[in-house]
Protein backbone atom coordinates (compact mmCIF):
# COMPACT_ATOMS: atom_id res chain seq x y z
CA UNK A 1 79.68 28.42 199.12
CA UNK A 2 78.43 24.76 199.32
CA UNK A 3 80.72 21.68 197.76
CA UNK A 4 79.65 20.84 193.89
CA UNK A 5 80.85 17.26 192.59
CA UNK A 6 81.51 19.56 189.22
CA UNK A 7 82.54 23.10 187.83
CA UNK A 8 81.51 23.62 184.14
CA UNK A 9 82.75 26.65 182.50
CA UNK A 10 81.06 28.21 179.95
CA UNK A 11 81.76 30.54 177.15
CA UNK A 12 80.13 30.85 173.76
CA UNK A 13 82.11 28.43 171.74
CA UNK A 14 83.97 26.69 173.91
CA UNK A 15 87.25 27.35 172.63
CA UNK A 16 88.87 29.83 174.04
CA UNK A 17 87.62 31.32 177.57
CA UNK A 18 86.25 28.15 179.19
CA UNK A 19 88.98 25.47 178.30
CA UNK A 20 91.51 28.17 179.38
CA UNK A 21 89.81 28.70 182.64
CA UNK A 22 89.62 24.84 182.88
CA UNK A 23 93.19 24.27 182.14
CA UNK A 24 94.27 27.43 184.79
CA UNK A 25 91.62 25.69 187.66
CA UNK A 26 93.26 22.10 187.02
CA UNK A 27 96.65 23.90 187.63
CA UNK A 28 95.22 24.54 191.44
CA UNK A 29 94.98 22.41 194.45
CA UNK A 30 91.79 22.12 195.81
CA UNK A 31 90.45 20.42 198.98
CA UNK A 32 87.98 17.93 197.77
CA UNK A 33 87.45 15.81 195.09
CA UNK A 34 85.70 18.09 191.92
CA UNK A 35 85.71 17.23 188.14
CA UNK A 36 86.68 20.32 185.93
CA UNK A 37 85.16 21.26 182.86
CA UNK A 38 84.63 23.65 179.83
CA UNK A 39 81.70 23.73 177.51
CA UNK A 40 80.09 26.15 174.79
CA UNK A 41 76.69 27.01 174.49
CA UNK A 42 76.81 27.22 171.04
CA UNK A 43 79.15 24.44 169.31
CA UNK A 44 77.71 22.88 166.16
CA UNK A 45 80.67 20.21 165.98
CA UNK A 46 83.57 19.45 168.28
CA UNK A 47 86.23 22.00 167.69
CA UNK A 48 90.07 22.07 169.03
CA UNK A 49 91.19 24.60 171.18
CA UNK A 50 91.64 28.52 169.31
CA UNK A 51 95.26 28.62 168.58
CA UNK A 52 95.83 31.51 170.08
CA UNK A 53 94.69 30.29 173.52
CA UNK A 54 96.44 27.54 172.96
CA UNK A 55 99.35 29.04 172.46
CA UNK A 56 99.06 31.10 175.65
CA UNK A 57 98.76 28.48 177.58
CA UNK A 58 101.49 26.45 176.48
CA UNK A 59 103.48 29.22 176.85
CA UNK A 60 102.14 28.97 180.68
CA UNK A 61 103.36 25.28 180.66
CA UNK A 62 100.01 23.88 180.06
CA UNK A 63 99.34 21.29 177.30
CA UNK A 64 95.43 21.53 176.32
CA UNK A 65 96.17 19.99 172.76
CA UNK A 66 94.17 17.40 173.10
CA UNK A 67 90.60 18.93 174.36
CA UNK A 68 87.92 19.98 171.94
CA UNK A 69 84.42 21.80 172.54
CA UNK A 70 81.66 20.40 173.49
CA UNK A 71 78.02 21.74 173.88
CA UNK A 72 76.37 22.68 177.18
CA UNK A 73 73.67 19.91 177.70
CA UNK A 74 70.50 19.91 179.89
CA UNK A 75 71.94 17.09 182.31
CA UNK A 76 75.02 19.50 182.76
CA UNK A 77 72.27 21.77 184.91
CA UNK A 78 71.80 19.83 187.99
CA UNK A 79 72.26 21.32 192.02
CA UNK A 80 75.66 19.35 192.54
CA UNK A 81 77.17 21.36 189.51
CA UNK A 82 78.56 25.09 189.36
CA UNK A 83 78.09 26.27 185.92
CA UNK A 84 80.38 29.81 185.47
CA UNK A 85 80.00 31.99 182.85
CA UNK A 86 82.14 34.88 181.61
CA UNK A 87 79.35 37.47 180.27
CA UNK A 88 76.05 38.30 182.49
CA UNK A 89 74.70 37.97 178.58
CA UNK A 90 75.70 34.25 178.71
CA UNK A 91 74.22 33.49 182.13
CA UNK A 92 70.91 34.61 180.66
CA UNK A 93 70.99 32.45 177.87
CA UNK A 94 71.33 29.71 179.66
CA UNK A 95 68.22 30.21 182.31
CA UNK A 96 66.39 31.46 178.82
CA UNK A 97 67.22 28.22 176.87
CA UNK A 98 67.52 25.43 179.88
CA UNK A 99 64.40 24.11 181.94
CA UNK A 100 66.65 22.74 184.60
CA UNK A 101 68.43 26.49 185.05
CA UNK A 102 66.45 27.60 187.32
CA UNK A 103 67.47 24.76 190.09
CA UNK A 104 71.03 24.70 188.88
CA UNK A 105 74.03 26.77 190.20
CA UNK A 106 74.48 29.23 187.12
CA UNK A 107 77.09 32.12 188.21
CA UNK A 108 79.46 34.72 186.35
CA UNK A 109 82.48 34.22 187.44
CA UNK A 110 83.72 37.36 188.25
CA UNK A 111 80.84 38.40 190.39
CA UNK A 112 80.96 35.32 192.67
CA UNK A 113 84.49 35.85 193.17
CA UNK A 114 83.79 39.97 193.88
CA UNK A 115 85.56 41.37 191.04
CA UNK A 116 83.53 44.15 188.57
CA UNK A 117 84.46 43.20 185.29
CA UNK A 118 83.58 40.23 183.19
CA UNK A 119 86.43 38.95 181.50
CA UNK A 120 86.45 40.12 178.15
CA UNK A 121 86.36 37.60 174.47
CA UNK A 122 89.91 37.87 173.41
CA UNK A 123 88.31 36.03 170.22
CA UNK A 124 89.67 37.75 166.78
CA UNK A 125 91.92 39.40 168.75
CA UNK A 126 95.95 39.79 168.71
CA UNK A 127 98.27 36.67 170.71
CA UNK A 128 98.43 39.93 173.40
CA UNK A 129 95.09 40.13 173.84
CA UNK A 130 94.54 36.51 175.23
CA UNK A 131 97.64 36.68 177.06
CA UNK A 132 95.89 39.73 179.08
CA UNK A 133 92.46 37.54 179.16
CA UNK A 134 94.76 34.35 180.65
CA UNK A 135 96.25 37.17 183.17
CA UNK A 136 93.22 37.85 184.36
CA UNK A 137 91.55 34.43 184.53
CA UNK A 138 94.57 33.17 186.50
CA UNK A 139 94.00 36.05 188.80
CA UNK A 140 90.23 35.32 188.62
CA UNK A 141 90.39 31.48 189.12
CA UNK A 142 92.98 31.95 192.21
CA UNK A 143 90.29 34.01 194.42
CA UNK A 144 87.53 31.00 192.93
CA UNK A 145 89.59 28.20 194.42
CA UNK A 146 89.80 30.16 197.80
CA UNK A 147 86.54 30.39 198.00
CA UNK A 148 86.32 26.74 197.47
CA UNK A 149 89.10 25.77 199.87
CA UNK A 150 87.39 27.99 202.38
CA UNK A 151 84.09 25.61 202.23
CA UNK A 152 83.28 23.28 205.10
């Protein structure tokens, strides 16, 4: 895996999967200098964090009251960024609806990092179900910063 100056994840709103996995990542130590972000492909207005993700994570001692959505922009797609999506669904979108996709780094997370499943939308779901989905980011986002720490 090369070194990217920045790691944007992306879900479709941007409040929920992405900030989560942002706020889990920032949690990490990695070996280089690399900015952290979340972003939504679809996010008609700046929205705060769902409160049920919120919730989960400040129940995981992380404070994320603050950050609000934001929308996936064409200068976001250049070769010194990692964009990660959740869904092989959203990764398409992306190279569909971006020029620059096809020279950016556009991933799903869980298949870089050699795991099957995506990581399923807790959205509309129960407080348990994005307590599992944080489980498994944090498990998720552990074997991605490995992978990074491993790079020369």
């Amino acid at each position: 895996m090369k070194r990217y100056s920045k790691i944007i994840f992306v879900c479709d709103s941007g409040t929920s999967r992405a900030p989560m996995a942002e706020a889990i990542m920032k949690e990490y130590t990695i070996r280089y200098p690399v900015e952290i972000e979340s972003k939504g492909l679809v996010v008609l207005f700046p929205e705060p964090l769902n409160q049920k993700a919120e919730a989960v994570l400040i129940s995981n001692g992380i404070n994320m009251s603050e950050k609000m959505s934001s929308q996936l922009e064409e200068e976001d797609l250049s070769p010194d960024n990692l964009l990660l999506t959740f869904e092989a669904a959203q990764k398409e979108k992306i190279l569909e609806d971006f020029a620059e996709a096809a020279q950016a780094n556009v991933e799903v997370l869980t298949e870089l990092v050699g795991d099957e499943l995506e990581i399923i939308n807790p959205y509309g779901g129960t407080l348990q179900s994005y307590g599992l989905c944080y489980e498994t980011l944090n498990k998720t986002v552990q074997k991605l910063v490995t992978l990074i720490n491993e790079t020369e």
